[in-house]
C-alpha atoms as a PDB file:
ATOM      1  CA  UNK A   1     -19.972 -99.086  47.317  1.00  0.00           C
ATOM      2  CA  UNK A   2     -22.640 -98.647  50.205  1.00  0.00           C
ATOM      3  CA  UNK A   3     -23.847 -95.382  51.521  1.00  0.00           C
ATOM      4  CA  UNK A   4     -24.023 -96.805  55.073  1.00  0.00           C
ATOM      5  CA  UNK A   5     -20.416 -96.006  56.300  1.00  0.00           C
ATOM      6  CA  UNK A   6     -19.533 -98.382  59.150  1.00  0.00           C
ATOM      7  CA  UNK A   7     -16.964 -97.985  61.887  1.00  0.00           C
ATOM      8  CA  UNK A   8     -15.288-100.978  63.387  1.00  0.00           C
ATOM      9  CA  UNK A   9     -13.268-101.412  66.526  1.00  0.00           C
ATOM     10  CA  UNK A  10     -10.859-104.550  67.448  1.00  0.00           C
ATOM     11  CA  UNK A  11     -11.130-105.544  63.633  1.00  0.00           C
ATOM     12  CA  UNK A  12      -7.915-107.908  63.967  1.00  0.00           C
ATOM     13  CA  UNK A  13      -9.616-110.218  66.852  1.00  0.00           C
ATOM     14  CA  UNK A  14     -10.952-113.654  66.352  1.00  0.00           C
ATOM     15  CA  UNK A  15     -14.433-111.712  65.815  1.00  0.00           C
ATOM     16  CA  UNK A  16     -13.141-108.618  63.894  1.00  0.00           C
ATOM     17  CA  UNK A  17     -11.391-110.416  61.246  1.00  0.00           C
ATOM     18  CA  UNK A  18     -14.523-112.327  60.090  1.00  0.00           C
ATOM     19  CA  UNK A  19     -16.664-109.246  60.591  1.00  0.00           C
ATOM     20  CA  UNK A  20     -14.429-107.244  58.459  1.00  0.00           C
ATOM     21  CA  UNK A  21     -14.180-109.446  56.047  1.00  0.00           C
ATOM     22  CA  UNK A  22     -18.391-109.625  55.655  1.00  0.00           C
ATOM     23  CA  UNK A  23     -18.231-105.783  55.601  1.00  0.00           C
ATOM     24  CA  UNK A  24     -15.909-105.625  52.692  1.00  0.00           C
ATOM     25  CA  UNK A  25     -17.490-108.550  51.364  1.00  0.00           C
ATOM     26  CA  UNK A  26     -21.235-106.919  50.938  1.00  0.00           C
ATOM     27  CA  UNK A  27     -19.539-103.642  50.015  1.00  0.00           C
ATOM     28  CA  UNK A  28     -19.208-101.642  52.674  1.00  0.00           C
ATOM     29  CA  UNK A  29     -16.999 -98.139  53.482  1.00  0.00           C
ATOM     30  CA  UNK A  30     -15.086 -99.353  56.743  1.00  0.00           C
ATOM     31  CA  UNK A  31     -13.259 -97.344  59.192  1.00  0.00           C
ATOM     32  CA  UNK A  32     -11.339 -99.668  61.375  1.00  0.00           C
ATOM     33  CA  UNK A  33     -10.320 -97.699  64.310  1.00  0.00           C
ATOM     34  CA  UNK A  34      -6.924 -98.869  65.684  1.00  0.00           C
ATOM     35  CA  UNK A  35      -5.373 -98.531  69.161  1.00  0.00           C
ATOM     36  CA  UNK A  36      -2.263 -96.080  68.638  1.00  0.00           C
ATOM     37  CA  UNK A  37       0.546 -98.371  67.956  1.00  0.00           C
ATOM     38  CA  UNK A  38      -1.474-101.555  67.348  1.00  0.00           C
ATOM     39  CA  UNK A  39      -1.408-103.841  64.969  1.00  0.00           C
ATOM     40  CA  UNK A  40      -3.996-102.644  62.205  1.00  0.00           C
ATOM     41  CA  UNK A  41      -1.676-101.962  59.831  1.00  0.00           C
ATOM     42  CA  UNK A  42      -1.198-105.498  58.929  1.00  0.00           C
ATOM     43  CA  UNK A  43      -4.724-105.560  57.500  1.00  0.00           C
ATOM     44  CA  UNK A  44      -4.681-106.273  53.989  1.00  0.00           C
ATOM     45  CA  UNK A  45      -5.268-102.670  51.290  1.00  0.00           C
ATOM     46  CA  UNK A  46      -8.740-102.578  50.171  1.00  0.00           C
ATOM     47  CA  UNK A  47     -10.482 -99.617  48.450  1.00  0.00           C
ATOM     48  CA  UNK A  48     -13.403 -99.319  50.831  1.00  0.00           C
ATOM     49  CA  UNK A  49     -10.630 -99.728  54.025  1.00  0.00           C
ATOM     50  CA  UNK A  50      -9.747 -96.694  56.221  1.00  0.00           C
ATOM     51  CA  UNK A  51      -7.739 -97.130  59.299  1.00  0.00           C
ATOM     52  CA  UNK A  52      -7.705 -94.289  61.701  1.00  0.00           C
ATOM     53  CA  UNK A  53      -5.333 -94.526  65.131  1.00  0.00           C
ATOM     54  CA  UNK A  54      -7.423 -93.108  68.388  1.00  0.00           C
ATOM     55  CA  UNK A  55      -7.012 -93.219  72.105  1.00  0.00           C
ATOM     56  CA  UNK A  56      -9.974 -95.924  73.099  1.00  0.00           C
ATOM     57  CA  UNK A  57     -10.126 -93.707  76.245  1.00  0.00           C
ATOM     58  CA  UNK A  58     -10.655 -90.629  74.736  1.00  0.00           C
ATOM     59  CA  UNK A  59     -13.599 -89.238  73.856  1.00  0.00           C
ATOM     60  CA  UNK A  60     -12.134 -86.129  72.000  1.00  0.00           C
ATOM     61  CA  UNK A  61     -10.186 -88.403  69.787  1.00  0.00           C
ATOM     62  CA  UNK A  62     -12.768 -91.100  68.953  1.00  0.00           C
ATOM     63  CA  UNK A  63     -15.004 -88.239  67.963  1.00  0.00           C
ATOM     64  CA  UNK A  64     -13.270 -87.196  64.641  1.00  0.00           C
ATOM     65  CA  UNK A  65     -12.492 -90.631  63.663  1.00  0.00           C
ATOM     66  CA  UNK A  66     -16.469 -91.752  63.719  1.00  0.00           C
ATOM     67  CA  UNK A  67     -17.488 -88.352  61.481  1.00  0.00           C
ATOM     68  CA  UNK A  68     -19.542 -89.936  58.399  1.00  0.00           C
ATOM     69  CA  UNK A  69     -20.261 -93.241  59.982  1.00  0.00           C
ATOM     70  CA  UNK A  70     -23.362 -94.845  60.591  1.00  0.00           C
ATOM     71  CA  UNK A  71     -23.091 -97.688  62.478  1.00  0.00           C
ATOM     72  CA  UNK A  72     -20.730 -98.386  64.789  1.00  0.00           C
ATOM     73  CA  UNK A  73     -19.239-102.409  66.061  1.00  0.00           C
ATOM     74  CA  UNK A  74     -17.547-102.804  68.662  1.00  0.00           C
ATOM     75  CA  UNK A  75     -15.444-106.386  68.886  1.00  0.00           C
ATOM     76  CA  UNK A  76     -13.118-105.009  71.994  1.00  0.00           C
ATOM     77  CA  UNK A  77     -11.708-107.863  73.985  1.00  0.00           C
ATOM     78  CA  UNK A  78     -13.531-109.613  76.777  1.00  0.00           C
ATOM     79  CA  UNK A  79     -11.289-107.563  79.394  1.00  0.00           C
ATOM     80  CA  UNK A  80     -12.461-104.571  77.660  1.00  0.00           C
ATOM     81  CA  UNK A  81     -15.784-104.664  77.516  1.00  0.00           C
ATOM     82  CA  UNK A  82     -16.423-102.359  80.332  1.00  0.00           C
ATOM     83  CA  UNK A  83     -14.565-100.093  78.782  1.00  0.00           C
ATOM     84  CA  UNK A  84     -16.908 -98.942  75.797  1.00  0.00           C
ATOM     85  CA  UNK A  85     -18.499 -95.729  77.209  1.00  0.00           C
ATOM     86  CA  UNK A  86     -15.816 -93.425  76.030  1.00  0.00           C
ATOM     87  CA  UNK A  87     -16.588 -95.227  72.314  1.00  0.00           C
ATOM     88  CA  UNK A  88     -20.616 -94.663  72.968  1.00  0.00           C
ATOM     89  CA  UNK A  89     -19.775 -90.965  73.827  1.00  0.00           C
ATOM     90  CA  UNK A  90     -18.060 -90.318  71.299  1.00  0.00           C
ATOM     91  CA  UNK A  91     -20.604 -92.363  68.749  1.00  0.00           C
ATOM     92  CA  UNK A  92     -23.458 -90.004  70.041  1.00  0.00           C
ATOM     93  CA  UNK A  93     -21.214 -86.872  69.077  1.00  0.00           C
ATOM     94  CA  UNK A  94     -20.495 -87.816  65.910  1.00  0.00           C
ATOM     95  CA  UNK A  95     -23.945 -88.489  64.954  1.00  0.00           C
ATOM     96  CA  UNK A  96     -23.391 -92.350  65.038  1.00  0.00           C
ATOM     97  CA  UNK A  97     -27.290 -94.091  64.381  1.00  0.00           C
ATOM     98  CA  UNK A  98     -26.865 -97.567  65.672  1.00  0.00           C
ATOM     99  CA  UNK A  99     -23.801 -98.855  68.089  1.00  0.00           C
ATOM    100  CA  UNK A 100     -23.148-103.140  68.329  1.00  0.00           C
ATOM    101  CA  UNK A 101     -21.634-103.278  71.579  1.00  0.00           C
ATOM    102  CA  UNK A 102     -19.141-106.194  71.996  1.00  0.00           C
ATOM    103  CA  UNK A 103     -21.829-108.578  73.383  1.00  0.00           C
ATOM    104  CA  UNK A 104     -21.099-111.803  71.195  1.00  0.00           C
ATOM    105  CA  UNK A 105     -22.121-114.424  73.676  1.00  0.00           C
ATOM    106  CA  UNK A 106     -24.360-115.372  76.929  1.00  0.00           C
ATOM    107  CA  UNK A 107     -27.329-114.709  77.571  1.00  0.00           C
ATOM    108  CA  UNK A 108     -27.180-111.027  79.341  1.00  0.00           C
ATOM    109  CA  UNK A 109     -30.393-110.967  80.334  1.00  0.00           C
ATOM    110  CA  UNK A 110     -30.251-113.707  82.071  1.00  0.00           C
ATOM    111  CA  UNK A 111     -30.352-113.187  86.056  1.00  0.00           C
ATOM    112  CA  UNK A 112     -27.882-115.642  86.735  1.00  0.00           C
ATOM    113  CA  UNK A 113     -25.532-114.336  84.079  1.00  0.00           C
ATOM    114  CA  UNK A 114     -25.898-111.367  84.712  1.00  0.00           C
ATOM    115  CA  UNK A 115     -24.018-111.807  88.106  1.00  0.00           C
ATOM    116  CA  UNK A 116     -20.748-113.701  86.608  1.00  0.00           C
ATOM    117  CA  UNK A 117     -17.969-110.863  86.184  1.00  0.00           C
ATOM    118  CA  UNK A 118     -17.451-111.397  82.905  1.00  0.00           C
ATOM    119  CA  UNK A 119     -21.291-110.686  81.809  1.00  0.00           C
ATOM    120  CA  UNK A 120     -22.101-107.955  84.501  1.00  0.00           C
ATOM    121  CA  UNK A 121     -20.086-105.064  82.272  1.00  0.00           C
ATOM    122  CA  UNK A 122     -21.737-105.939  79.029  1.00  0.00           C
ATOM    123  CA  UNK A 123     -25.437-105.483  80.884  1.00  0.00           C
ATOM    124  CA  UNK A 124     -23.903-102.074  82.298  1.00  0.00           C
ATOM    125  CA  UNK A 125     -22.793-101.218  78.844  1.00  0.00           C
ATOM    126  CA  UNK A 126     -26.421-101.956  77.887  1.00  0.00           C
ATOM    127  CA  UNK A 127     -28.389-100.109  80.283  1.00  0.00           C
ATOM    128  CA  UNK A 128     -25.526 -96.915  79.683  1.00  0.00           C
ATOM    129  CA  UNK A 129     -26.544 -97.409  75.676  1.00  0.00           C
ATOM    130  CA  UNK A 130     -30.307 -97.480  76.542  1.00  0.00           C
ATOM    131  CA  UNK A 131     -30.099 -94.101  78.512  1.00  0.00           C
ATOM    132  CA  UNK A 132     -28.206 -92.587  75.534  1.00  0.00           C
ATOM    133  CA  UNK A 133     -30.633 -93.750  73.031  1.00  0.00           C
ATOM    134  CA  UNK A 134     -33.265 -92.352  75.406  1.00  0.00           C
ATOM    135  CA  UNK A 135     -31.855 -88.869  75.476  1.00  0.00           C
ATOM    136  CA  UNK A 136     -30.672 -88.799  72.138  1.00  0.00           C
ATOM    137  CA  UNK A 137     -33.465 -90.122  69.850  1.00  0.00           C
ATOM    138  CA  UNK A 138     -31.654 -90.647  66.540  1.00  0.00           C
ATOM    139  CA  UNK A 139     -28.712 -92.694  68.484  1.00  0.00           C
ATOM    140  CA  UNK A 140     -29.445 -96.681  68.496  1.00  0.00           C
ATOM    141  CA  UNK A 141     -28.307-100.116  69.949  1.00  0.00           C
ATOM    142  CA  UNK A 142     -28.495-103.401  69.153  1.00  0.00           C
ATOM    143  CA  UNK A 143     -26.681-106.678  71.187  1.00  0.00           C
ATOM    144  CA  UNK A 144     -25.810-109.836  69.340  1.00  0.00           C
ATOM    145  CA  UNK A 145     -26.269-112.616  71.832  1.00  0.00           C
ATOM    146  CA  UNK A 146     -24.402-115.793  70.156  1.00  0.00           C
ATOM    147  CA  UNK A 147     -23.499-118.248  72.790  1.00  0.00           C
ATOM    148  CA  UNK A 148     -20.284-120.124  72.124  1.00  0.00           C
ATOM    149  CA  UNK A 149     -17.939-119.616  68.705  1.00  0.00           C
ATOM    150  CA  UNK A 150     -18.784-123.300  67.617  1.00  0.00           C
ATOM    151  CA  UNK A 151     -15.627-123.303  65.138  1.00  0.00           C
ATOM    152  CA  UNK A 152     -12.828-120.962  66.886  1.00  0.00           C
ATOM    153  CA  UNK A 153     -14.167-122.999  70.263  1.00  0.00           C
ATOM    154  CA  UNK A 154     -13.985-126.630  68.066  1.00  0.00           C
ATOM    155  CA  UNK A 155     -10.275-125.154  66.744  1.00  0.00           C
ATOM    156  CA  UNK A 156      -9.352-124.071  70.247  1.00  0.00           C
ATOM    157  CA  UNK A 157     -10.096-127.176  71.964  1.00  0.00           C
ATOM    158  CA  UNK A 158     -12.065-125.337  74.405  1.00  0.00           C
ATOM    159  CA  UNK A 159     -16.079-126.976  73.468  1.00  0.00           C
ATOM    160  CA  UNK A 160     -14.116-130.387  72.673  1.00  0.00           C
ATOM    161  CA  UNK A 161     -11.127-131.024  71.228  1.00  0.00           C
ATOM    162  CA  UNK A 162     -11.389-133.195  68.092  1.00  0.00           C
ATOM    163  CA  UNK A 163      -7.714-132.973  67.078  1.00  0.00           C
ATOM    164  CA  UNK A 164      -6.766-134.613  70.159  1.00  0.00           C
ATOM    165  CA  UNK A 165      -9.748-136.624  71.003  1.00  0.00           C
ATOM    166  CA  UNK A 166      -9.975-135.315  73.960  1.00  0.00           C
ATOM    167  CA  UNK A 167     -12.832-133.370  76.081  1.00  0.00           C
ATOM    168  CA  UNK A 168     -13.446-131.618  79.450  1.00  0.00           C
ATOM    169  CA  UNK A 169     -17.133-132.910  79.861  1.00  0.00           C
ATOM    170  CA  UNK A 170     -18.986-130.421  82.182  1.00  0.00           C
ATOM    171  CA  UNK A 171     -22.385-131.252  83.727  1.00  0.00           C
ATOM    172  CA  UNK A 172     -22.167-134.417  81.999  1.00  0.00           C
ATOM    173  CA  UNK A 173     -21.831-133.845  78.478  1.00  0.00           C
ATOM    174  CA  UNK A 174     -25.762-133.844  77.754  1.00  0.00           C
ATOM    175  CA  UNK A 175     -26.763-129.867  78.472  1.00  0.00           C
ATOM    176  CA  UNK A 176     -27.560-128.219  75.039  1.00  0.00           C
ATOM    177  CA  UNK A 177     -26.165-125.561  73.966  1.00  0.00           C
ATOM    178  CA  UNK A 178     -26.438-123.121  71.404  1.00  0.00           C
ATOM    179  CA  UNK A 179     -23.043-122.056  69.892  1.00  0.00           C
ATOM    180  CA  UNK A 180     -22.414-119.968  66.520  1.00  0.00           C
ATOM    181  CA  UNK A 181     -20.139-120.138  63.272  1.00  0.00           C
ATOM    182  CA  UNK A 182     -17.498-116.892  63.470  1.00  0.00           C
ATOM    183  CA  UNK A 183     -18.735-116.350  59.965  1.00  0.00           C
ATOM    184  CA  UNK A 184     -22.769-116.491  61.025  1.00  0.00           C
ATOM    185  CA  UNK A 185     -22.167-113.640  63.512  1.00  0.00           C
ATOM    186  CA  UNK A 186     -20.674-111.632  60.743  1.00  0.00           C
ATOM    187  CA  UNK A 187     -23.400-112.444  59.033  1.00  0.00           C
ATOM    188  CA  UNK A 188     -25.811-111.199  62.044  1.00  0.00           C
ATOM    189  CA  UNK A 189     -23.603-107.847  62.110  1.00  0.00           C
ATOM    190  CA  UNK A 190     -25.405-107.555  58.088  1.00  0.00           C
ATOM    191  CA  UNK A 191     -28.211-107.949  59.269  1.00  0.00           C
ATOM    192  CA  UNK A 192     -28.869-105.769  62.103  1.00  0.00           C
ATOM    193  CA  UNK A 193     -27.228-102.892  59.545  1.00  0.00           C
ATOM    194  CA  UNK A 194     -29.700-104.090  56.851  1.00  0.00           C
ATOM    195  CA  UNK A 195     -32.913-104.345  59.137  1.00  0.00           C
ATOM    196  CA  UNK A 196     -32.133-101.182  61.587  1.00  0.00           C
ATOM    197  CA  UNK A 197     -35.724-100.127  62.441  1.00  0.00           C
ATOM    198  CA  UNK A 198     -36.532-103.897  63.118  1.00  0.00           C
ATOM    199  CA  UNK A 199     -33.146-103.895  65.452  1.00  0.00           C
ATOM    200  CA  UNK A 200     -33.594-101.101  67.592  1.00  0.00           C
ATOM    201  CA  UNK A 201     -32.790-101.032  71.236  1.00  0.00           C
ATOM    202  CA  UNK A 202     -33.252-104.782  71.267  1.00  0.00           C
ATOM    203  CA  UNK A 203     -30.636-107.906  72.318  1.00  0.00           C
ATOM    204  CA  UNK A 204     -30.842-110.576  69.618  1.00  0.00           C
ATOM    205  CA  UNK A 205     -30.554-114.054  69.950  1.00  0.00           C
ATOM    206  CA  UNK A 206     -28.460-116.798  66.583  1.00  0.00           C
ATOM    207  CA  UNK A 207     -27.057-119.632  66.457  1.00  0.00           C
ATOM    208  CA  UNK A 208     -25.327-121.772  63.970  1.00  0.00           C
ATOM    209  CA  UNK A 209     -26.799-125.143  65.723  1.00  0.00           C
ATOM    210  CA  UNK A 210     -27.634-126.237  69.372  1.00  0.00           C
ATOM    211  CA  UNK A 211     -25.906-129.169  70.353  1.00  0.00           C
ATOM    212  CA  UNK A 212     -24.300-130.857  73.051  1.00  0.00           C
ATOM    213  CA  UNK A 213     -20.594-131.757  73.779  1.00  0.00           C
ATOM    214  CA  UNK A 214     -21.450-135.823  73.925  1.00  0.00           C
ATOM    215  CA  UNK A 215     -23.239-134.909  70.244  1.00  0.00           C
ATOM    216  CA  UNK A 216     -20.239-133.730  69.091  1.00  0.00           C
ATOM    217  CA  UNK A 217     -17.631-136.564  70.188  1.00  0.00           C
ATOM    218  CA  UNK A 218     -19.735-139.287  68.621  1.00  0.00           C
ATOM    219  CA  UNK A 219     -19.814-137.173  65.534  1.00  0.00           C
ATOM    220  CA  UNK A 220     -16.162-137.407  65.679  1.00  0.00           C
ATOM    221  CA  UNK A 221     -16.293-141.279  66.798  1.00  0.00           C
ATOM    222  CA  UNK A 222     -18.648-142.143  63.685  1.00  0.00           C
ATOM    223  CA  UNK A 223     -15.858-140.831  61.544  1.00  0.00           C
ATOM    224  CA  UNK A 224     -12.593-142.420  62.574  1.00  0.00           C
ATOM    225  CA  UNK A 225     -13.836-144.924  65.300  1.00  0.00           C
ATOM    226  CA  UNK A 226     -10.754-143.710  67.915  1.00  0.00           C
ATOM    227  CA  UNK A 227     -11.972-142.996  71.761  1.00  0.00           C
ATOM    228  CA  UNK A 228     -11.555-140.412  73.336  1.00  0.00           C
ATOM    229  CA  UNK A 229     -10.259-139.196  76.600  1.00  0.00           C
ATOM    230  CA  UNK A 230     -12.986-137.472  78.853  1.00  0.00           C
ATOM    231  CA  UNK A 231     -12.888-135.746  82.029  1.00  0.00           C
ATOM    232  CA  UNK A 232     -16.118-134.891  83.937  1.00  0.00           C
ATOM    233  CA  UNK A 233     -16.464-131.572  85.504  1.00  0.00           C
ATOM    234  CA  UNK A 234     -19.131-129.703  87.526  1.00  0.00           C
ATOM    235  CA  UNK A 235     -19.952-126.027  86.069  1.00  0.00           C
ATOM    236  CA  UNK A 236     -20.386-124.736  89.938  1.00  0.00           C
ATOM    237  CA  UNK A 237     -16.663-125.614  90.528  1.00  0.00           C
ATOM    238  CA  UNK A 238     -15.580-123.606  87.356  1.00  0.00           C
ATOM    239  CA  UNK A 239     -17.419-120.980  88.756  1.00  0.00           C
ATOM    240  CA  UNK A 240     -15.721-120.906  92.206  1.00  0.00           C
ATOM    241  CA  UNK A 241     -12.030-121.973  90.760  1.00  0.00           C
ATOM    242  CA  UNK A 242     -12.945-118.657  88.558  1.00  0.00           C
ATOM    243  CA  UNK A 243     -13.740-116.260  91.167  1.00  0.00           C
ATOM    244  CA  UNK A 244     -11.161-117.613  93.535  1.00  0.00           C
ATOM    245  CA  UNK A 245      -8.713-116.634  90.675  1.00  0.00           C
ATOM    246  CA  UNK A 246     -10.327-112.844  89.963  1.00  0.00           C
ATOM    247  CA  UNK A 247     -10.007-112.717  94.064  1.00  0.00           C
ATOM    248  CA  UNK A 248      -6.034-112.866  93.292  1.00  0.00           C
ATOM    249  CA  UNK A 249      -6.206-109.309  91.658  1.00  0.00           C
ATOM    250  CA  UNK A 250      -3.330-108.570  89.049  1.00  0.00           C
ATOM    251  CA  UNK A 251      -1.407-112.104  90.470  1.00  0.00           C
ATOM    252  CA  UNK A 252      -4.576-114.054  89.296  1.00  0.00           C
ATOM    253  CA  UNK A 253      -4.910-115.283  85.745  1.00  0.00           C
ATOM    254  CA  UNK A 254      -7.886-112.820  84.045  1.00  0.00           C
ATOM    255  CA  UNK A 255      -8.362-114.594  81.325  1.00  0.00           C
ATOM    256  CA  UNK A 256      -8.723-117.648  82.454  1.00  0.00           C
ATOM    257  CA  UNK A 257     -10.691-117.122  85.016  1.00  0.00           C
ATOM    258  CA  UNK A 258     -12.910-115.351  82.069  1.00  0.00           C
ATOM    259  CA  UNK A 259     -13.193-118.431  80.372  1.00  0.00           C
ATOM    260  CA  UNK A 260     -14.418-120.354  83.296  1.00  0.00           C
ATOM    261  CA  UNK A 261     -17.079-118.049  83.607  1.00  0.00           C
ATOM    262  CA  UNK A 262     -17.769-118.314  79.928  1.00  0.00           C
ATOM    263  CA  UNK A 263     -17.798-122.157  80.552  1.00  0.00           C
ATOM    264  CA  UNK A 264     -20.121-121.979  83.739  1.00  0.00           C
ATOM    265  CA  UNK A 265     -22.930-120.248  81.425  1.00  0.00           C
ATOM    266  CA  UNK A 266     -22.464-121.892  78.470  1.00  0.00           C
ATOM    267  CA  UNK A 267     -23.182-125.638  80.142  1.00  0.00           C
ATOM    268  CA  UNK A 268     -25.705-124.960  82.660  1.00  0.00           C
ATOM    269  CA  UNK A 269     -29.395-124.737  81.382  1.00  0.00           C
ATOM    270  CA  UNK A 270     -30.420-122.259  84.211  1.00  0.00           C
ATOM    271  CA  UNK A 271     -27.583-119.689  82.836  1.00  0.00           C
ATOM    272  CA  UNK A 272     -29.964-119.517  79.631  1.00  0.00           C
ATOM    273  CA  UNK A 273     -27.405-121.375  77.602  1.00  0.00           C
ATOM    274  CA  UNK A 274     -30.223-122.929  75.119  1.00  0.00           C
ATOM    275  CA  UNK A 275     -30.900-119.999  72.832  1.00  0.00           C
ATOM    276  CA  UNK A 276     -33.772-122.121  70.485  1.00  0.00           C
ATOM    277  CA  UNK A 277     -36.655-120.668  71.898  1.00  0.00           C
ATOM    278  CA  UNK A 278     -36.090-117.199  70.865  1.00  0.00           C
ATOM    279  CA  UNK A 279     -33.965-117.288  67.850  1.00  0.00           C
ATOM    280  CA  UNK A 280     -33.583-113.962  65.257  1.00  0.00           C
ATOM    281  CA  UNK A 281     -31.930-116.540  62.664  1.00  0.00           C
ATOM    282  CA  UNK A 282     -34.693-115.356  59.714  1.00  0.00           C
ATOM    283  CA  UNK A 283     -34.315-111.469  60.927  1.00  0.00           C
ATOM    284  CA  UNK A 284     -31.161-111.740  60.099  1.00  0.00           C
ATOM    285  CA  UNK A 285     -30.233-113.700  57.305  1.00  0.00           C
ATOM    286  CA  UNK A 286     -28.316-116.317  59.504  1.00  0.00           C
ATOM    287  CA  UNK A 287     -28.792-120.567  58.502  1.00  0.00           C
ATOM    288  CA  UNK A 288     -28.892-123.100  61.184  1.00  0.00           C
ATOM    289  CA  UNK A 289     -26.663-125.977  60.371  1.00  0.00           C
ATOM    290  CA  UNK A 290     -27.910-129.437  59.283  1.00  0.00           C
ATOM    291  CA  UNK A 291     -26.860-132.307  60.387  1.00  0.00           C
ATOM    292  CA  UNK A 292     -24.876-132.964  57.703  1.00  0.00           C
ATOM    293  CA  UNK A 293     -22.786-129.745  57.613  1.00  0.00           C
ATOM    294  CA  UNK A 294     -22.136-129.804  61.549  1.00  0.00           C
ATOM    295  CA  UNK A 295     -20.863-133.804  61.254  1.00  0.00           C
ATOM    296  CA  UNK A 296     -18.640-131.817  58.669  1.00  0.00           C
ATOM    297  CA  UNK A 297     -17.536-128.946  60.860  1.00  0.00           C
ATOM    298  CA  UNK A 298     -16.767-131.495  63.318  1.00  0.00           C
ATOM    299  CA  UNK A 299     -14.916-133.619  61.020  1.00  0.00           C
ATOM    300  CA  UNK A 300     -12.807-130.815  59.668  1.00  0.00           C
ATOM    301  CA  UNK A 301     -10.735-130.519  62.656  1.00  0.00           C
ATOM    302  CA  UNK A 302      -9.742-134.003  62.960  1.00  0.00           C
END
């Protein structure tokens, strides 16, 4: 077992599950910390697992339950992202060293990004864990910026959908885009735990592969020769059908109108959606995908 002790929150997610697993995997002493009456009991036993129930909105019951850890991850859901403070308090407290907020995604620093609802509490998050790291010199940060989940988002349907053979082609189909393996990001979470003083107080940038949607269908069409059924949209309408939706208030569908922001900066190139440039792949251990193994990813969900 480890001596860095590691505290997880939203470990039964689409994100947490993976993350866990890579925890566990490299040896790790977790502490998942469950909502009170959610559904962490269903993890499966393991030696190095602790599961402690807390009030995500309390900062005198986080507090206790992060006692011993080191680093701290937080996968909470996209709607409650802008909810971490209370977490980040209570991280300081305890004597936390580095906190991974729930970034997993865009670009944050981008300017246009940074004005989509859906991005605009993870940059507040950042600039709240900056001033605590600031004022408490032993307390840490460091964001995970991963674009798109290339397999949950081939599985989903939502990048294209290969089971169906259909495909919601925005901007055209061309615009690259840089979109990671679940499994790579856990592998990023390693990495920033393994390589803290070259992580601090820093966003990094993975990916799995960049690619673009048309890429993927002919991948698809090289393997079983059927076509597929397109539709073309334009990003800037997502974007509007999105916030037309969050104007709706409790009536409106959240979550999708989260995803259509998700979608409006992960296919436009001026959203910073093409991560290549400024990859941390080598910092942290993560693999871009050849050819080969992406034709395969592809082909796997046929």
């Amino acid at each position: 077992m480890r001596s860095t002790q590691v505290a997880l929150a939203g470990a039964t997610g689409n994100l947490g599950i993976p993350i866990l697993k890579a925890l566990l995997g490299a040896d790790f002493c977790v502490t998942v910390l469950s909502r009170t009456g959610g559904n962490s009991s269903r993890l499966r036993p393991n030696p190095n697992l602790t599961i402690k129930e807390v009030d995500f909105n309390s900062v005198e019951s986080l507090t206790p339950a992060l006692l011993g850890a080191e680093v701290v991850v937080s996968c909470l859901t996209t709607l409650a992202i802008g909810g971490q403070n209370p977490l980040i308090d209570a991280s300081v407290a305890a004597g936390v060293k580095r906190f991974i907020p729930a970034e997993f995604g865009m670009d944050s620093r981008n300017p246009l990004s940074v004005q989509l609802p859906v991005c605009a509490p993870k940059a507040a998050t950042q600039k709240y864990l900056l001033e605590k790291s600031n004022s408490n010199p032993g307390f840490t940060y460091t964001s995970i910026a991963n674009g798109l989940f290339l397999d949950w988002g081939l599985k989903m349907g939502i990048i294209v959908n290969p089971a169906q053979h259909t495909a919601t082609l925005y901007n055209g189909g061309d615009v690259p885009f840089s979109a990671t393996n679940l499994a790579d990001v856990a592998k990023a979470v390693l990495g920033v735990i393994e390589h803290q003083a070259q992580t601090a107080n820093r966003i990094l940038y993975i990916h799995s592969a960049l690619v673009t949607q048309n890429r993927l269908i002919q991948y698809a069409k090289d393997r079983d020769g059927k076509e597929w059924n397109t539709i073309g949209k334009d990003t800037e309408k997502v974007r509007q059908e999105s916030l037309a939706e969050l104007a709706k208030g409790p009536q409106g569908d959240i979550e999708a109108a989260m995803l259509g922001l998700c979608i409006c900066a992960s296919w436009d190139i001026d959203y910073g959606c093409d991560f290549s440039s400024h990859l941390d792949n080598e910092l942290l251990g993560v693999k871009e995908l050849s050819e080969a193994e992406l034709r395969a990813l592809v082909e796997s969900f046929l």
